[in-house]
Protein backbone atom coordinates (compact mmCIF):
# COMPACT_ATOMS: atom_id res chain seq x y z
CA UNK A 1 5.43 8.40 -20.15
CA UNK A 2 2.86 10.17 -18.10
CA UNK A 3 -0.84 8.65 -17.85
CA UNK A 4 -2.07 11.34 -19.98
CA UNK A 5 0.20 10.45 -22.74
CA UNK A 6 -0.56 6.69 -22.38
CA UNK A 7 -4.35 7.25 -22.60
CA UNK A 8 -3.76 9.19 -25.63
CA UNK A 9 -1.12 6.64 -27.00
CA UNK A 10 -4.07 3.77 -26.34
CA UNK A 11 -6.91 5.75 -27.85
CA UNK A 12 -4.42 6.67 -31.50
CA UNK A 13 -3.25 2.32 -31.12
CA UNK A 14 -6.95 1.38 -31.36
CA UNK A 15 -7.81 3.95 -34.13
CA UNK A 16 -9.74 7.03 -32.36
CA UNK A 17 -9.80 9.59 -34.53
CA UNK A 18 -12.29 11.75 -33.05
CA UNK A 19 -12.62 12.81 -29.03
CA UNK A 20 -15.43 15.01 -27.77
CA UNK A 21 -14.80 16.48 -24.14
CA UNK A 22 -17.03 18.18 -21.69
CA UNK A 23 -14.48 20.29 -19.52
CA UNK A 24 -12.89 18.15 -16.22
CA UNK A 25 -10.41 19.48 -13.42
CA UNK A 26 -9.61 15.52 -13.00
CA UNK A 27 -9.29 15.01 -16.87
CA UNK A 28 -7.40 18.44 -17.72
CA UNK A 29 -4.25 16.91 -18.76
CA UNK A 30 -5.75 13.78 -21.30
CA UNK A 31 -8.19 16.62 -23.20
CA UNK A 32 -4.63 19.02 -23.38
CA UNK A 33 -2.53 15.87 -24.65
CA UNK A 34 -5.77 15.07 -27.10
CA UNK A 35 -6.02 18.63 -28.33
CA UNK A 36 -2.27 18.76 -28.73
CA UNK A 37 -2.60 15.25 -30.98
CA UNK A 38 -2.62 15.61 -34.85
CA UNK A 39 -4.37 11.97 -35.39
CA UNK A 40 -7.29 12.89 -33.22
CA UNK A 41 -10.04 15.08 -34.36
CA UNK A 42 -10.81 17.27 -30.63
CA UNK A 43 -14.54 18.98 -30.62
CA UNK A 44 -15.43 19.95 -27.02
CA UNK A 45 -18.65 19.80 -26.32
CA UNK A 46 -21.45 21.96 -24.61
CA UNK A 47 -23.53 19.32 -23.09
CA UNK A 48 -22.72 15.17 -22.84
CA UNK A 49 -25.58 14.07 -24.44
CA UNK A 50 -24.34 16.38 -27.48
CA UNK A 51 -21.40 14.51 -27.22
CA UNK A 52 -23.09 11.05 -27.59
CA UNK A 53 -24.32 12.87 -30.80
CA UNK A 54 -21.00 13.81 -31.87
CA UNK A 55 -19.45 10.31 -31.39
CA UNK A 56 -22.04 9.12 -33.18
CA UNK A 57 -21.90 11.28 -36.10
CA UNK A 58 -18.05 10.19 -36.30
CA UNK A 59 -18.79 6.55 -36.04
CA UNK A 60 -21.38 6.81 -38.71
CA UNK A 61 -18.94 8.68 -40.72
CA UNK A 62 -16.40 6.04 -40.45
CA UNK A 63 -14.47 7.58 -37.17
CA UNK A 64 -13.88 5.96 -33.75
CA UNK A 65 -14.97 8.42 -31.19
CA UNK A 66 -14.56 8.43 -27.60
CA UNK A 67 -16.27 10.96 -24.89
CA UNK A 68 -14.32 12.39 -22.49
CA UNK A 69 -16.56 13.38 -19.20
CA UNK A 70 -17.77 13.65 -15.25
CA UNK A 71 -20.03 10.94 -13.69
CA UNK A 72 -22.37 13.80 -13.03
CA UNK A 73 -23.18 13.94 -16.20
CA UNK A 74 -24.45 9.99 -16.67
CA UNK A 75 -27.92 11.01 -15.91
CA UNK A 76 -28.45 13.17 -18.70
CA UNK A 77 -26.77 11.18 -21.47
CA UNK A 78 -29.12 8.07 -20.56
CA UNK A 79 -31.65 8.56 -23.71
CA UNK A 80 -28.53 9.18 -25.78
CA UNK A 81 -27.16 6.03 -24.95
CA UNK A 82 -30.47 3.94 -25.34
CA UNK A 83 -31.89 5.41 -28.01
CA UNK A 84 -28.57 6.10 -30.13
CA UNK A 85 -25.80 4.76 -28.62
CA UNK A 86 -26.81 1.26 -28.08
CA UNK A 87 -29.55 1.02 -30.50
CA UNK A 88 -27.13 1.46 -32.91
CA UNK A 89 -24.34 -0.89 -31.96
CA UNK A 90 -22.33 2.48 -32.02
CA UNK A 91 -18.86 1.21 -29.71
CA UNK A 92 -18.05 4.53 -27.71
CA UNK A 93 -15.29 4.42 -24.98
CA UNK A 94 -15.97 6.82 -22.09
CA UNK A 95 -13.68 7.64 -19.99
CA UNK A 96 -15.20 9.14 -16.79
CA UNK A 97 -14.11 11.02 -13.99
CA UNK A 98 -15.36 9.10 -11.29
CA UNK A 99 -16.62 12.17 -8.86
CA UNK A 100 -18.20 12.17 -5.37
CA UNK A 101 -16.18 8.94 -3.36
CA UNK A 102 -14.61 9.28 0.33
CA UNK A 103 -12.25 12.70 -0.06
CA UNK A 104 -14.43 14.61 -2.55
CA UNK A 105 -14.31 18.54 -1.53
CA UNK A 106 -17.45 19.42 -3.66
CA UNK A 107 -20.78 18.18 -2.30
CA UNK A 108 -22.97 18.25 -4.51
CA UNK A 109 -20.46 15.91 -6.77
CA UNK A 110 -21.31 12.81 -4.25
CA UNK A 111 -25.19 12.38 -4.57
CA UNK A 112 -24.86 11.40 -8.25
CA UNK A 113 -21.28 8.99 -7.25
CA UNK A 114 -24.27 7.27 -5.03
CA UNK A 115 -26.18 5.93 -8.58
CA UNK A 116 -22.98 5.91 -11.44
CA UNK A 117 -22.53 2.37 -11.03
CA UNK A 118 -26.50 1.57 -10.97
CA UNK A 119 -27.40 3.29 -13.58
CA UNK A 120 -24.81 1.98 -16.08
CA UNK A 121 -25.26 -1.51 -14.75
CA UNK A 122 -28.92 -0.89 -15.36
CA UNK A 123 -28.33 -0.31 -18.81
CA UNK A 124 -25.63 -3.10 -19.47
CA UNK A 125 -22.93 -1.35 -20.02
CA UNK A 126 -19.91 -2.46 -19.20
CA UNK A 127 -17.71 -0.88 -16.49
CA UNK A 128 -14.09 -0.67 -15.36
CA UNK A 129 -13.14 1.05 -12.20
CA UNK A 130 -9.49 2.53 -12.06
CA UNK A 131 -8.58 2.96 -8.44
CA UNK A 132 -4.99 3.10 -9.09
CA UNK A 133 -2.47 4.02 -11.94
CA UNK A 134 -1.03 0.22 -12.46
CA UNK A 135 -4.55 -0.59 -13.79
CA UNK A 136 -3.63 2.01 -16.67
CA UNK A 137 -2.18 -1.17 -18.23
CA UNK A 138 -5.91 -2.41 -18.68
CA UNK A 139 -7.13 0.79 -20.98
CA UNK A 140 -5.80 -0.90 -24.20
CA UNK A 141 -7.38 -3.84 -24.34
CA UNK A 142 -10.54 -2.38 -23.24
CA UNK A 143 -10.70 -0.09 -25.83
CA UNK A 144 -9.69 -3.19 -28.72
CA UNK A 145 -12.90 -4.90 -26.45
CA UNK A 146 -15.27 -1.69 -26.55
CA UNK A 147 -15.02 -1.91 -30.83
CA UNK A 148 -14.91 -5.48 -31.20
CA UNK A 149 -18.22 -5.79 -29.28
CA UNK A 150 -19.85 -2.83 -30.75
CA UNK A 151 -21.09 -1.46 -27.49
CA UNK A 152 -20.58 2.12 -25.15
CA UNK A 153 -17.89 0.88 -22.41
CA UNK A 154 -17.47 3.22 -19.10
CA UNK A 155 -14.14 3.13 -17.85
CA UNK A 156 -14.21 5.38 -14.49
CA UNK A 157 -11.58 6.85 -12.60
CA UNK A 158 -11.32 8.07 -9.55
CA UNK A 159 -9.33 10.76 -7.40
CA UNK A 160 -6.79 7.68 -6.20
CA UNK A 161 -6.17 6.64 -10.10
CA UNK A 162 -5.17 9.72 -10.65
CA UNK A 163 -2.94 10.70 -7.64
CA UNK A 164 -1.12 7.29 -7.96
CA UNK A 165 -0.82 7.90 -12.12
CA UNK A 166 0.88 11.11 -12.07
C-alpha cells in the first residue's frame, strides 16, 4: 500500500469525512487519493485560515475534518486556531508539509521552517515530526488521540518522510 493510500486509509478508520487542502508539491499524491475517496467530502481551499473555517463548519455539523497544508502557511492560520479552533475544543488533524530543512531548493520556504515548531509549541499544540516512512505506523493512533482530546494536532513531514515512504 503506498503512504498516500495509508494516510487516506487512517483518516476514513478514524471517521474523517471531510478534508480541506491548500495545494502541496510534497502532499500531491494524499489530496489525489482524498479526492479520488467516496467517504471523504474534498473542498480545496483558497487560503488556510479558510480552511480552519471549513473544518470547523464540518465539525460543527457533525463531520471530522482534517486540513491538508505547507508550514508556510502556520503564521496566518494562528487567529483561526486560537480564536476558533481551540476555543472551541474543535479536534482538527493537520497534516503539514514540513518545508524549509537542510536540502530545501526554494528559499524563501526556510525562514518560516526557522519558527513552525515555536509557534505551535507556543500555542500548545501538539506536534509529531515524521522524518521517515516507518513512523507512518504512528498516524493512526494520533488521529484516534487528536478526537479523543478535542484539540488541533500538527503532524509534520518532511522531504526525508516522504522520500523514504514512497
Amino acid at each position: 500500500m503506498s503512504v498516500n493510500d495509508k494516510i487516506v486509509e487512517d483518516l476514513v478508520k478514524n471517521e474523517v469525512g471531510f478534508v480541506t487542502t491548500v495545494p502541496c508539491k510534497q502532499l500531491a499524491g494524499v489530496i489525489e487519493v482524498v479526492e479520488k475517496n467516496n467517504q471523504i467530502q474534498h473542498v480545496p481551499a483558497n487560503h488556510e485560515a479558510e480552511g480552519m473555517g471549513l473544518c470547523a463548519g464540518a465539525y460543527m455539523g457533525g463531520t471530522r475534518g482534517c486540513i491538508i497544508m505547507q508550514n508556510t502557511a502556520i503564521g496566518v492560520t494562528l487567529n483561526s486556531l486560537a480564536t476558533l479552533i481551540q476555543y472551541y475544543q474543535i479536534p482538527l488533524p493537520m497534516l503539514i508539509s514540513y518545508r524549509g530543512e537542510v536540502g530545501e531548493r526554494v528559499a524563501c520556504q526556510v525562514e518560516m521552517a526557522v519558527h513552525t515548531k515555536a509557534l505551535l509549541a507556543e500555542m500548545n499544540i501538539p506536534t509529531y515530526h515524521f522524518h521517515d516512512g516507518s513512523q507512518l505506523d504512528e498516524f493512526d493512533g494520533i488521529l484516534n488521540h487528536t478526537f479523543m482530546c478535542k484539540k488541533p494536532t500538527a503532524i509534520l513531514t518532511d522531504a526525508s518522510f516522504w522520500r523514504t515512504a514512497s
